[in-house]
N, C-alpha and C. Protein backbone atom coordinates (compact mmCIF):
# COMPACT_ATOMS: atom_id res chain seq x y z
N UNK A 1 45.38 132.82 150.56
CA UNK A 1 46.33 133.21 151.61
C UNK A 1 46.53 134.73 151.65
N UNK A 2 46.66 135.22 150.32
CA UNK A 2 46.75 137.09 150.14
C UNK A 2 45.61 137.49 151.08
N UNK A 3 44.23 137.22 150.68
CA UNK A 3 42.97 137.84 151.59
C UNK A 3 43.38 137.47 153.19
N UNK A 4 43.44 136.42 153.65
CA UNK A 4 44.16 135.98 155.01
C UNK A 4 45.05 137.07 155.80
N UNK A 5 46.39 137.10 154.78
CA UNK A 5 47.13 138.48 155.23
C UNK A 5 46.20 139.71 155.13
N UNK A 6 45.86 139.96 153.90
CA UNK A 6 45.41 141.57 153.99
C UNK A 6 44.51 141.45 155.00
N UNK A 7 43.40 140.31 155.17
CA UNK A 7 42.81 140.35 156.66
C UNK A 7 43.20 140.98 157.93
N UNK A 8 44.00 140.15 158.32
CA UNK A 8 44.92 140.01 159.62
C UNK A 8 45.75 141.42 159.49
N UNK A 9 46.11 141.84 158.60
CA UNK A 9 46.88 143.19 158.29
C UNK A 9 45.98 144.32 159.41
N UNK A 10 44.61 144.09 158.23
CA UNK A 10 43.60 145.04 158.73
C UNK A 10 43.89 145.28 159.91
N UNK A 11 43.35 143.87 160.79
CA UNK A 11 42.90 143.56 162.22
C UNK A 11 44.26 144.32 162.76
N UNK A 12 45.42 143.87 162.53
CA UNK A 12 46.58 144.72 163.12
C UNK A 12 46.78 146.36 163.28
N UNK A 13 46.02 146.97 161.89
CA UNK A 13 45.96 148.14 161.71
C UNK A 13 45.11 148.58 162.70
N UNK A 14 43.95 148.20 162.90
CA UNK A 14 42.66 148.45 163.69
C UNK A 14 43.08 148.40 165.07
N UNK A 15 43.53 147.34 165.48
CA UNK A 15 44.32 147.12 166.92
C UNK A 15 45.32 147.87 167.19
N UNK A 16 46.01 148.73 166.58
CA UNK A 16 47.18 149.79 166.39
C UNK A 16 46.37 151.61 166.67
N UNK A 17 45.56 151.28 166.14
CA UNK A 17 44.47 152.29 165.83
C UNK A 17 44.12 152.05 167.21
N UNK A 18 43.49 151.12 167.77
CA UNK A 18 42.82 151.03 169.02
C UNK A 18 43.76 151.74 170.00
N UNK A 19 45.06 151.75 169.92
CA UNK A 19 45.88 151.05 171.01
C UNK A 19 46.38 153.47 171.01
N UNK A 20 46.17 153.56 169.77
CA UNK A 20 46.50 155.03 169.80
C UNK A 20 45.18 155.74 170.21
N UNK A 21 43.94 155.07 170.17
CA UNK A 21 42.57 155.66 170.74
C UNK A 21 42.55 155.69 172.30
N UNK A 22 43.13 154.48 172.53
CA UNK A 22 43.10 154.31 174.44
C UNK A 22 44.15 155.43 174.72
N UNK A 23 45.45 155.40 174.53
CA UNK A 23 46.03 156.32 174.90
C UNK A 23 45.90 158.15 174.21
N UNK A 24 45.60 158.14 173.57
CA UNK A 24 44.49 159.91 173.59
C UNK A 24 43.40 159.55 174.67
N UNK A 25 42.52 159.12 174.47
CA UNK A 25 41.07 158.93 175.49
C UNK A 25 41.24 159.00 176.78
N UNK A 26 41.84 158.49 177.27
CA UNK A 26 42.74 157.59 178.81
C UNK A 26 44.03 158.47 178.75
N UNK A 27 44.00 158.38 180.52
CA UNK A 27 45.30 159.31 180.65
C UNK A 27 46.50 158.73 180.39
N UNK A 28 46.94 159.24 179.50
CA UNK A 28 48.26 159.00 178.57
C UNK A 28 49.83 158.48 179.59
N UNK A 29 49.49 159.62 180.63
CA UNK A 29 50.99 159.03 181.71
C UNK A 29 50.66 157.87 182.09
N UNK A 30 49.40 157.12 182.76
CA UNK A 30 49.20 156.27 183.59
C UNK A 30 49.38 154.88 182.20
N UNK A 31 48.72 155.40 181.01
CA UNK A 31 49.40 154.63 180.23
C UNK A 31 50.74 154.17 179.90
N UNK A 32 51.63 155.14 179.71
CA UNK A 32 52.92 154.72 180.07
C UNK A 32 53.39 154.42 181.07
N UNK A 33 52.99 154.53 182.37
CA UNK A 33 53.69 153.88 183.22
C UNK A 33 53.43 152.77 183.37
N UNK A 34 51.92 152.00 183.11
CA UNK A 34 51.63 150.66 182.87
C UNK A 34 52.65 149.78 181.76
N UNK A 35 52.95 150.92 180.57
CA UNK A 35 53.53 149.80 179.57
C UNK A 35 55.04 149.87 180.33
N UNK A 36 55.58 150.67 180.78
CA UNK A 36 56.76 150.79 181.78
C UNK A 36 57.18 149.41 182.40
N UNK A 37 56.38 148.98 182.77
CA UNK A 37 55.86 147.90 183.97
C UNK A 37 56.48 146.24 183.42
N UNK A 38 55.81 146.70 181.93
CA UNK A 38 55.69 145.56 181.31
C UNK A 38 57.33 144.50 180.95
N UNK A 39 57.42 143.66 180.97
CA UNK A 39 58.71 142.68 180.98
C UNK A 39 59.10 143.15 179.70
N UNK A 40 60.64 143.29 179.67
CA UNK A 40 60.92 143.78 177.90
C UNK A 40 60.61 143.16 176.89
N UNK A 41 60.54 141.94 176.84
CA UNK A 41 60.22 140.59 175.89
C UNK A 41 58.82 140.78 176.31
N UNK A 42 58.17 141.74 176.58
CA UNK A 42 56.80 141.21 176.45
C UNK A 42 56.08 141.52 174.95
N UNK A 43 56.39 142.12 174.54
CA UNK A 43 56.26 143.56 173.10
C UNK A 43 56.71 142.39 171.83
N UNK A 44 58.18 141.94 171.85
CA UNK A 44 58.92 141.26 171.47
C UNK A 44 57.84 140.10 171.28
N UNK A 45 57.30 139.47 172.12
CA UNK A 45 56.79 138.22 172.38
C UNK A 45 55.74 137.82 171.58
N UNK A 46 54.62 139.10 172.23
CA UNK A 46 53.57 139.10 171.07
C UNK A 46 53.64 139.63 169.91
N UNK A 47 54.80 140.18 169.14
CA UNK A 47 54.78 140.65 168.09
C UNK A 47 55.09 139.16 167.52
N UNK A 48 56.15 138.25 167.56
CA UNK A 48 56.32 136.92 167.28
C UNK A 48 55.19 136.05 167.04
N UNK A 49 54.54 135.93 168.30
CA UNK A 49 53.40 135.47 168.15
C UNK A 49 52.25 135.75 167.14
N UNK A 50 51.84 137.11 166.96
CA UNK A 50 51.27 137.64 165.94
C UNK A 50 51.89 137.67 164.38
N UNK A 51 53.11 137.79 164.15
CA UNK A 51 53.75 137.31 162.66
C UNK A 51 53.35 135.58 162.88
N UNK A 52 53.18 134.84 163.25
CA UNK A 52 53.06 133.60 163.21
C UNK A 52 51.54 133.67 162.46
N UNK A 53 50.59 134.03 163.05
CA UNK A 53 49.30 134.24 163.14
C UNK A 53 49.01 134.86 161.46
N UNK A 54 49.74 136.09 161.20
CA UNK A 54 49.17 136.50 160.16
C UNK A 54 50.44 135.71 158.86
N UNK A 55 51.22 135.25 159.11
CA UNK A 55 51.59 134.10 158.50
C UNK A 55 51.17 132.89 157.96
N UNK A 56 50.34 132.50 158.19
CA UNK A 56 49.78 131.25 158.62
C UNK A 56 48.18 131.49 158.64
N UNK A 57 47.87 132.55 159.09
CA UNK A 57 45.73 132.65 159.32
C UNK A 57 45.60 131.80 160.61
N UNK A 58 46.55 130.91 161.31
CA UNK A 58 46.19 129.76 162.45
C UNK A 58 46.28 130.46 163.69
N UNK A 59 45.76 130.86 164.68
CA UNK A 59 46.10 131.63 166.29
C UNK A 59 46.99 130.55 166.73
N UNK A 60 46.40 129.24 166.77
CA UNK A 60 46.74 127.79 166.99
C UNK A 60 48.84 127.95 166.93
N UNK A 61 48.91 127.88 165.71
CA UNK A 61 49.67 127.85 165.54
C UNK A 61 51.06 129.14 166.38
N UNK A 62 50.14 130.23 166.63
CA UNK A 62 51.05 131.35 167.23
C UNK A 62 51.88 131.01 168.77
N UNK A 63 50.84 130.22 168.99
CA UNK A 63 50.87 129.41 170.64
C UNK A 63 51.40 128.46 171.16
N UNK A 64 51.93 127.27 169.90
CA UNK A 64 52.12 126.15 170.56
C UNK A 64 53.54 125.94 169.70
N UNK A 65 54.58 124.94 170.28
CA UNK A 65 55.68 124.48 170.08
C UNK A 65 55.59 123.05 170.25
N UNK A 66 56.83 122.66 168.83
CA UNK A 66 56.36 121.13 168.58
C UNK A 66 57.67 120.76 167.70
N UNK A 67 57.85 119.57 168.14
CA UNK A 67 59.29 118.83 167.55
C UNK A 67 58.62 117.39 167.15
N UNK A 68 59.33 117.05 166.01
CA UNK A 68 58.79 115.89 165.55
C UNK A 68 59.80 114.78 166.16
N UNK A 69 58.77 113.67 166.53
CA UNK A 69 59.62 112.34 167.14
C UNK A 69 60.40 111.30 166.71
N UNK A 70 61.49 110.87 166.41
CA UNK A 70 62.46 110.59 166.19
C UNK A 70 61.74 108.92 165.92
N UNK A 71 62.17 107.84 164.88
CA UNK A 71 61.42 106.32 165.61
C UNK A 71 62.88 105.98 165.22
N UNK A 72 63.53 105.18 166.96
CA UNK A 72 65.22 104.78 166.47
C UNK A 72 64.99 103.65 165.42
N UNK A 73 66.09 103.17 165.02
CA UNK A 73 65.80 102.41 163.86
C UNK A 73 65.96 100.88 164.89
N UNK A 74 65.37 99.68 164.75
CA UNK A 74 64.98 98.56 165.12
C UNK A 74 64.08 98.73 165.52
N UNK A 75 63.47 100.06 165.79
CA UNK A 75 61.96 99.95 166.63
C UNK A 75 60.54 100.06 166.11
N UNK A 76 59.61 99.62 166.18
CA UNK A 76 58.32 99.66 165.90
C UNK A 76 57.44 101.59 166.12
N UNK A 77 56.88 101.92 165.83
CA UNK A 77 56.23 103.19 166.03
C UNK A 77 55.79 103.01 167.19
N UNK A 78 55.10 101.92 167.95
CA UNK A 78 54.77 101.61 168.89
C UNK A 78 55.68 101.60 169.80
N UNK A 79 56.69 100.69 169.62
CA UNK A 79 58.04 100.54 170.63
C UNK A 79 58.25 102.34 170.74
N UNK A 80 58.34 103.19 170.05
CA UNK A 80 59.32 104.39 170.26
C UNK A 80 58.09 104.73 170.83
N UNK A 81 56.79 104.79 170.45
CA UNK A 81 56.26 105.63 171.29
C UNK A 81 56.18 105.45 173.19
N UNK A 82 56.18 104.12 173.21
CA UNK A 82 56.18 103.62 174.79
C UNK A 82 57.75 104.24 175.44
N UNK A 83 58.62 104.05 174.50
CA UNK A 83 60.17 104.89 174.75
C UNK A 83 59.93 105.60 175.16
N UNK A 84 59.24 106.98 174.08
CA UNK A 84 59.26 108.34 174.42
C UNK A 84 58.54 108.75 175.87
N UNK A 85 57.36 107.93 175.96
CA UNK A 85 56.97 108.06 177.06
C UNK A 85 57.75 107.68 178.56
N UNK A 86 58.39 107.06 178.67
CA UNK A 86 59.41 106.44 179.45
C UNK A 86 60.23 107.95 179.39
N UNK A 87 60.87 108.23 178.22
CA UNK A 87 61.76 109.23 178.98
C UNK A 87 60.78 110.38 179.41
N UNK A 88 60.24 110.84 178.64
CA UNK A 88 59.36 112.11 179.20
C UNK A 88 59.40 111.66 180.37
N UNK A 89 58.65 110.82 180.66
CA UNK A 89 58.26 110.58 182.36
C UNK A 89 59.46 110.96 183.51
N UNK A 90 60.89 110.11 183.10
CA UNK A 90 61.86 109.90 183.68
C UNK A 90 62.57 111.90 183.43
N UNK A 91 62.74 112.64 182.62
CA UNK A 91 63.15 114.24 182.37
C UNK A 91 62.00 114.77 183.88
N UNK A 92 60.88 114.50 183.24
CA UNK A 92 59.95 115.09 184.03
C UNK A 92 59.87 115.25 185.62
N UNK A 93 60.62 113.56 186.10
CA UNK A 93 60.89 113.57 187.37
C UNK A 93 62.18 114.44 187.94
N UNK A 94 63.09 114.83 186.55
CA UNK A 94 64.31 115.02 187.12
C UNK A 94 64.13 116.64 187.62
N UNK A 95 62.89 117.68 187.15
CA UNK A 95 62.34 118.84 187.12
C UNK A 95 61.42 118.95 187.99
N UNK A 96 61.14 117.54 188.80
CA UNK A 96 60.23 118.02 189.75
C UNK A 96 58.81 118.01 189.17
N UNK A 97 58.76 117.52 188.04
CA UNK A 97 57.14 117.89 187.69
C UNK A 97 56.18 116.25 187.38
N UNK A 98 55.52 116.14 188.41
CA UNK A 98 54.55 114.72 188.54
C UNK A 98 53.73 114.86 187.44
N UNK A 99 53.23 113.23 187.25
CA UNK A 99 52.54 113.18 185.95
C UNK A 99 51.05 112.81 186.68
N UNK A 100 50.51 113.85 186.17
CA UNK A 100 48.76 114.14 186.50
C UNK A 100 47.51 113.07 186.27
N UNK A 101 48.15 113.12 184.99
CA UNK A 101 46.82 112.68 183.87
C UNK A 101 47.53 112.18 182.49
N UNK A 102 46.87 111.11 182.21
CA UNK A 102 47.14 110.62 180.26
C UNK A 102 46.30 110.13 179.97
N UNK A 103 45.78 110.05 178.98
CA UNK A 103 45.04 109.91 177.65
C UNK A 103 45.27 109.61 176.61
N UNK A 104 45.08 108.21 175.55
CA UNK A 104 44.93 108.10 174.19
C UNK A 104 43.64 108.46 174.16
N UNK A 105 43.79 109.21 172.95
CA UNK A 105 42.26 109.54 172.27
C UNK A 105 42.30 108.85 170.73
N UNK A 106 40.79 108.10 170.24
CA UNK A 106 40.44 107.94 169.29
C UNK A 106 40.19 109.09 168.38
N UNK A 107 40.93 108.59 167.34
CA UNK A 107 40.75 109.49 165.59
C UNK A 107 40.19 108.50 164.54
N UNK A 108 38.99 109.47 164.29
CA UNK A 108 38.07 108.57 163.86
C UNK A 108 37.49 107.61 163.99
N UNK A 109 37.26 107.37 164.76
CA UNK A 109 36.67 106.07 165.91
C UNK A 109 37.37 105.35 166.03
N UNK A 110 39.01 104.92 165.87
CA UNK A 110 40.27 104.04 166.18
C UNK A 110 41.31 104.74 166.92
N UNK A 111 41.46 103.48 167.79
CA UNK A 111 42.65 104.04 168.92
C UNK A 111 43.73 103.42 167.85
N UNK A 112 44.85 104.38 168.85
CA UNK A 112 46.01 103.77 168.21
C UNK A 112 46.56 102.62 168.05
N UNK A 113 46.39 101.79 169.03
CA UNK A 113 46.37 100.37 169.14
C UNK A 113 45.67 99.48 168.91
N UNK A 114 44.39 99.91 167.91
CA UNK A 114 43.67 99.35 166.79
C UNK A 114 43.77 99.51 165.37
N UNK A 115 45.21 100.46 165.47
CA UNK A 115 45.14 101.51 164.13
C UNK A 115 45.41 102.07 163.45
N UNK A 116 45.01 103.22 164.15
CA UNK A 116 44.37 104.22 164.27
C UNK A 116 45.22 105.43 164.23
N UNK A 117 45.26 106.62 163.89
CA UNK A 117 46.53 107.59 164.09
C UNK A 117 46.66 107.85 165.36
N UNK A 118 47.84 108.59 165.88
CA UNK A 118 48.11 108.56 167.78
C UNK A 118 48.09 109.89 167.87
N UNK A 119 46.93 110.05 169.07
CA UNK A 119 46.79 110.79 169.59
C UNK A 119 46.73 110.75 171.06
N UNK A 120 47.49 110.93 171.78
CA UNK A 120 48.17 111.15 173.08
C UNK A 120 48.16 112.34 174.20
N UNK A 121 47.51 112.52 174.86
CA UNK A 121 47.74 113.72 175.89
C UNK A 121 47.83 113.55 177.07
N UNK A 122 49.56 114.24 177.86
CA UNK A 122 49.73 114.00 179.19
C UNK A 122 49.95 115.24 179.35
N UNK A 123 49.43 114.97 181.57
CA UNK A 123 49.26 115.97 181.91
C UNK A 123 50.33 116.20 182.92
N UNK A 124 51.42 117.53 183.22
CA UNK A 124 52.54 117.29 184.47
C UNK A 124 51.71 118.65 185.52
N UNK A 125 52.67 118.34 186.46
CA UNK A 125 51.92 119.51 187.66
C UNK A 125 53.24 119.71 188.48
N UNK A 126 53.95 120.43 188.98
CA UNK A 126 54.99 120.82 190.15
C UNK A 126 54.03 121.24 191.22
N UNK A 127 52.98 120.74 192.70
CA UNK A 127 52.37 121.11 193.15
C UNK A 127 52.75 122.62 193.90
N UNK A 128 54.13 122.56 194.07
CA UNK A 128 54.78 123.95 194.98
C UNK A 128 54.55 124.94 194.15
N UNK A 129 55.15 124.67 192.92
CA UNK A 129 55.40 125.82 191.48
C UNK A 129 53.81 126.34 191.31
N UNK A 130 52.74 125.55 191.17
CA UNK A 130 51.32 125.99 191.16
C UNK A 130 50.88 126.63 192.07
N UNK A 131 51.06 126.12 193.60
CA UNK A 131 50.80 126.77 194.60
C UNK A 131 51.24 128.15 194.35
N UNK A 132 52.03 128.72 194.11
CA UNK A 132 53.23 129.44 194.21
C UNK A 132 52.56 130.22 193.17
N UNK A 133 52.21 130.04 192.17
CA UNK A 133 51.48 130.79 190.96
C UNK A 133 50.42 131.26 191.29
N UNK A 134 49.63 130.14 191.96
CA UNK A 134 48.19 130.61 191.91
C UNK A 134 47.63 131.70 193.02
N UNK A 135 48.91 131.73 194.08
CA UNK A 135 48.83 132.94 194.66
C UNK A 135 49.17 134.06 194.28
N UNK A 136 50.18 134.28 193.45
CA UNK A 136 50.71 135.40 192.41
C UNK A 136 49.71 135.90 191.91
N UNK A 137 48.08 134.78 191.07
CA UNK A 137 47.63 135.33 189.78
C UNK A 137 46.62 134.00 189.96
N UNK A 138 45.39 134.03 190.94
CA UNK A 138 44.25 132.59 190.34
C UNK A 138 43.86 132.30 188.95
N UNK A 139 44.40 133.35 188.50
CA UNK A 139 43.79 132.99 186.33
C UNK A 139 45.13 132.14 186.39
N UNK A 140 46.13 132.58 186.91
CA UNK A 140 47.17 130.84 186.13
C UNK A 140 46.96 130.02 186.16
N UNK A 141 45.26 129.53 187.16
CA UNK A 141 45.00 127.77 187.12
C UNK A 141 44.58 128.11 185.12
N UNK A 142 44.16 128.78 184.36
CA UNK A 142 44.09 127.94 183.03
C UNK A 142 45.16 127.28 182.60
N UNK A 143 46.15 127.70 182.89
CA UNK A 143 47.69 127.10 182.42
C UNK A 143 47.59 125.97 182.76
N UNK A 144 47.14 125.84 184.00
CA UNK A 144 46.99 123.98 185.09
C UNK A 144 46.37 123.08 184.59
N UNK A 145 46.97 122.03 184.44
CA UNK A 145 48.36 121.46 184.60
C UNK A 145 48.89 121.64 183.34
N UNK A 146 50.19 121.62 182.91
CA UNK A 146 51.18 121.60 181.56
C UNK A 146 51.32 120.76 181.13
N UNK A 147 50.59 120.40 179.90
CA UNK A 147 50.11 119.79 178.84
C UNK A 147 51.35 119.37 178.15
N UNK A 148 51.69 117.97 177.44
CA UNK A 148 52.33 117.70 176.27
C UNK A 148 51.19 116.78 175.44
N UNK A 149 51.61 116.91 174.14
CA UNK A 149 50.71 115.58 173.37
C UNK A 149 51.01 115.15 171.90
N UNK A 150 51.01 114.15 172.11
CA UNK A 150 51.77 113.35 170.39
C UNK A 150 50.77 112.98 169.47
N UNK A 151 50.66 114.17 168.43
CA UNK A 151 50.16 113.73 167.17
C UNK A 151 50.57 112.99 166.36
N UNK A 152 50.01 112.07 165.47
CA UNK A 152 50.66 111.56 164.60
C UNK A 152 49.54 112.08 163.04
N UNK A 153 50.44 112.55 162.27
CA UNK A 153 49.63 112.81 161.24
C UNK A 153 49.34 112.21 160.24
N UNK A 154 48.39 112.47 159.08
CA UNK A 154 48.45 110.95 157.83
C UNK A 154 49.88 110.37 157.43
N UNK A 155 50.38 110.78 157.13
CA UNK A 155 51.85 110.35 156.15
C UNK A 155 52.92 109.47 157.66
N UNK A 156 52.21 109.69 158.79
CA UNK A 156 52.57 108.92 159.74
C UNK A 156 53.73 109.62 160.66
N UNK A 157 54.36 110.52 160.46
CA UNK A 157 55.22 111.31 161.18
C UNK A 157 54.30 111.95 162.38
N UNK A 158 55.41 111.66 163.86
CA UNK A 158 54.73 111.97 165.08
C UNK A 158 54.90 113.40 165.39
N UNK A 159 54.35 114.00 165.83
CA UNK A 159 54.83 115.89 166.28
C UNK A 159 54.47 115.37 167.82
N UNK A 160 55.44 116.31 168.85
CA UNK A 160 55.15 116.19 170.26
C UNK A 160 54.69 117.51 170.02
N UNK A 161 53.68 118.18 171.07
CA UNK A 161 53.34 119.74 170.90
C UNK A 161 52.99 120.03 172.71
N UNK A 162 53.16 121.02 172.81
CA UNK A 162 52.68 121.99 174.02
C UNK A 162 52.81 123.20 173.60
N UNK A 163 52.12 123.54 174.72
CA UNK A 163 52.06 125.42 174.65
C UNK A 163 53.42 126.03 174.57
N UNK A 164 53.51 126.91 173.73
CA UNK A 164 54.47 127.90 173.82
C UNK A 164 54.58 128.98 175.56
N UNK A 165 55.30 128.45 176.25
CA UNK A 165 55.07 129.26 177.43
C UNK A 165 55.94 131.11 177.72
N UNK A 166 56.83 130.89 176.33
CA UNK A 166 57.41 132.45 176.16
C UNK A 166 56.30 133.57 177.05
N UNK A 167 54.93 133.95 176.45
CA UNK A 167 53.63 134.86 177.00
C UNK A 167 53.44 134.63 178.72
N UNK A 168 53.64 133.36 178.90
CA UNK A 168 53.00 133.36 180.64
C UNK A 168 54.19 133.94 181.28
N UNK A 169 55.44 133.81 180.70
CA UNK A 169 56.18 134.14 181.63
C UNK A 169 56.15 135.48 181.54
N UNK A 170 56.75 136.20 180.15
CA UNK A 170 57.44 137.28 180.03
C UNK A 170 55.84 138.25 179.12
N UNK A 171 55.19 137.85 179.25
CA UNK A 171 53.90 138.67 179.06
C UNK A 171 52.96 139.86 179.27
N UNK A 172 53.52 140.01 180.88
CA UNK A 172 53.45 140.85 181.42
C UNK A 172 53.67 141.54 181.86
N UNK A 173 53.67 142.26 183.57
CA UNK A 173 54.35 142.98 183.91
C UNK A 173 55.87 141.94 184.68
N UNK A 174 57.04 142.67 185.07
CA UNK A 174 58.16 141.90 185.73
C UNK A 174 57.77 140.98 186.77
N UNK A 175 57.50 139.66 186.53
CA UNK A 175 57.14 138.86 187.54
C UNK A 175 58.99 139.25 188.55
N UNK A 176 58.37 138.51 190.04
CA UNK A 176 59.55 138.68 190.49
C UNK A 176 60.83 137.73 190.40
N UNK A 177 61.63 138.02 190.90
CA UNK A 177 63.00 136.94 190.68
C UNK A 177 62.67 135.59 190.93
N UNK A 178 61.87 135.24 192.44
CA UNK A 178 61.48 133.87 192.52
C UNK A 178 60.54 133.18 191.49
N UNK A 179 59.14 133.71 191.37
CA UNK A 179 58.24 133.18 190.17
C UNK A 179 59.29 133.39 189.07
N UNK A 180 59.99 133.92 188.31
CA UNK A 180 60.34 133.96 187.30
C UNK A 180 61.61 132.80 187.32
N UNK A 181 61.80 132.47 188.47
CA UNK A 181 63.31 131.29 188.04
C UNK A 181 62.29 130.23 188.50
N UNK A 182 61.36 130.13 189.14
CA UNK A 182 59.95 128.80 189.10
C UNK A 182 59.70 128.51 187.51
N UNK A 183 59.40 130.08 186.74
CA UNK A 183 58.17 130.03 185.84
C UNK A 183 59.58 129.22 184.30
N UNK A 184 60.86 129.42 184.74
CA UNK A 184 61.74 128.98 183.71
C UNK A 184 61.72 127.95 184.14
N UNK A 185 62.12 127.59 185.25
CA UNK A 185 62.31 126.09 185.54
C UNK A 185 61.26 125.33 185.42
N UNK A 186 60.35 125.63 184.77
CA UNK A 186 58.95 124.99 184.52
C UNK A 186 58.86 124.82 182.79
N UNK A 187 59.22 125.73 182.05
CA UNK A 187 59.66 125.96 180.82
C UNK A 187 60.40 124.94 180.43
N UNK A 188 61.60 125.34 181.28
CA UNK A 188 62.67 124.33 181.11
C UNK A 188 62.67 122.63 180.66
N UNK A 189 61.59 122.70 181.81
CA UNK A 189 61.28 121.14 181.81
C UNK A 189 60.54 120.86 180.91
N UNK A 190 59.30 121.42 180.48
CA UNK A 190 57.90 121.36 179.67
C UNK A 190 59.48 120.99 178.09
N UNK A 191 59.90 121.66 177.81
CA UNK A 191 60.89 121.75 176.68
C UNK A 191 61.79 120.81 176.49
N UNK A 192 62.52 120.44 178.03
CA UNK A 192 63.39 119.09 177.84
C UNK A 192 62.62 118.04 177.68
N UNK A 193 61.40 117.76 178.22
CA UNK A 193 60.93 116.76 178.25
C UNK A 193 60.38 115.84 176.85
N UNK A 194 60.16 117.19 176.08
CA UNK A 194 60.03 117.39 174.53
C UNK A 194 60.81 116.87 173.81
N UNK A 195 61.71 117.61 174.17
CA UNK A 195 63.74 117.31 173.39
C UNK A 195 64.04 115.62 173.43
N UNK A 196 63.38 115.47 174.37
CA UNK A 196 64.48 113.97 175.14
C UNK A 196 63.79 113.23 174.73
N UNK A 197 62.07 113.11 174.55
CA UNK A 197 60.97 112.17 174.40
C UNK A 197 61.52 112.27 172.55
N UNK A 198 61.27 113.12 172.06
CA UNK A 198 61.56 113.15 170.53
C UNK A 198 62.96 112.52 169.97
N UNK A 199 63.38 112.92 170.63
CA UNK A 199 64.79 112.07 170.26
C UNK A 199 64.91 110.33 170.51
N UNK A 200 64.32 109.96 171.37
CA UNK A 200 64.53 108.76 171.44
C UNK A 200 65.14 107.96 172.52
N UNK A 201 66.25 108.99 172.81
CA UNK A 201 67.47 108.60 173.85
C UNK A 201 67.42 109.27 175.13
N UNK A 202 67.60 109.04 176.22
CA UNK A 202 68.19 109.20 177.66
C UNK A 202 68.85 109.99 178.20
């Protein structure tokens, strides 16, 4: 783990180094007025992100947010998981955001309902909120559609996970007032839907 950090240290040093090469090289005002630009939490954001990273050695990990799922007590792992899905679904509608796409995937050649550990991935979409993005910025279709998905790991405890969306929003430069109360209210939901599915309850 020491070599990991002093690694990643490096890479930070080097990227620090870079970041003082562009601005000598490159005209220095136009540089600041670009970082000017930038959302205040954007600096903030990826520095978070990056202590995660050289914490850990995982990028994986810098990116994504995850709450472990609750199983109420009378219920089967199975029963809570069909629950959780029920509420996600039901949060999800209350945000406006339709469900795309789902998927169980086999681990290790067993589904969950042969098995098998659970692996789960659904997909939501707000068609306006996308529209609405993808005119802002066509690279936001990678974001498309907003992903949740339930691991279950050996020892049997479920994690719900999605992307950390802190970076899309506040990443850049000041999105405007409308995308930015879209790009929360999209957050918002991606997060309750999390909260509410993990917990169990309604």
């Amino acid at each position: 783990m020491k070599l990991i950090k002093g690694f990643f240290t490096l890479v930070g040093t080097v990227v620090v180094f870079g970041f003082i090469f562009a601005f000598v090289k490159f005209d220095l005002g136009t540089r600041m007025e670009q970082m000017n630009k930038l959302d205040p939490q954007a600096i903030p954001e990826y520095l978070k992100m990056f202590d995660k990273v050289l914490t850990t050695g995982d990028p994986a990990k810098g990116m994504i947010r995850k709450v472990k799922m609750v199983i109420p007590e009378g219920m089967t792992k199975a029963e809570a998981f069909e629950n959780a899905l029920e509420i996600m679904d039901e949060t999800a509608n209350q945000y406006g955001m339709a469900l795309v796409d789902s998927k169980t995937m086999p681990r290790n050649g067993k589904l969950f309902k042969d098995g098998g550990l659970l692996t789960h991935i659904r997909s939501y979409c707000s068609p306006y909120i996308a529209d609405m993005f993808l005119t802002h910025s066509p690279e936001f279709i990678g974001f498309m559609p907003c992903r949740v998905s339930f691991v279950e790991e050996p020892n049997g405890d479920i994690y719900i996970y999605t992307m950390s969306m802190e970076l899309m929003i506040n990443g850049g430069y000041v999105l405007s007032p409308e995308l930015s109360r879209l790009a929360n209210e999209v957050r918002n939901g991606m997060y309750a839907m999390m909260e509410d599915a993990a917990s169990g309850e309604w």
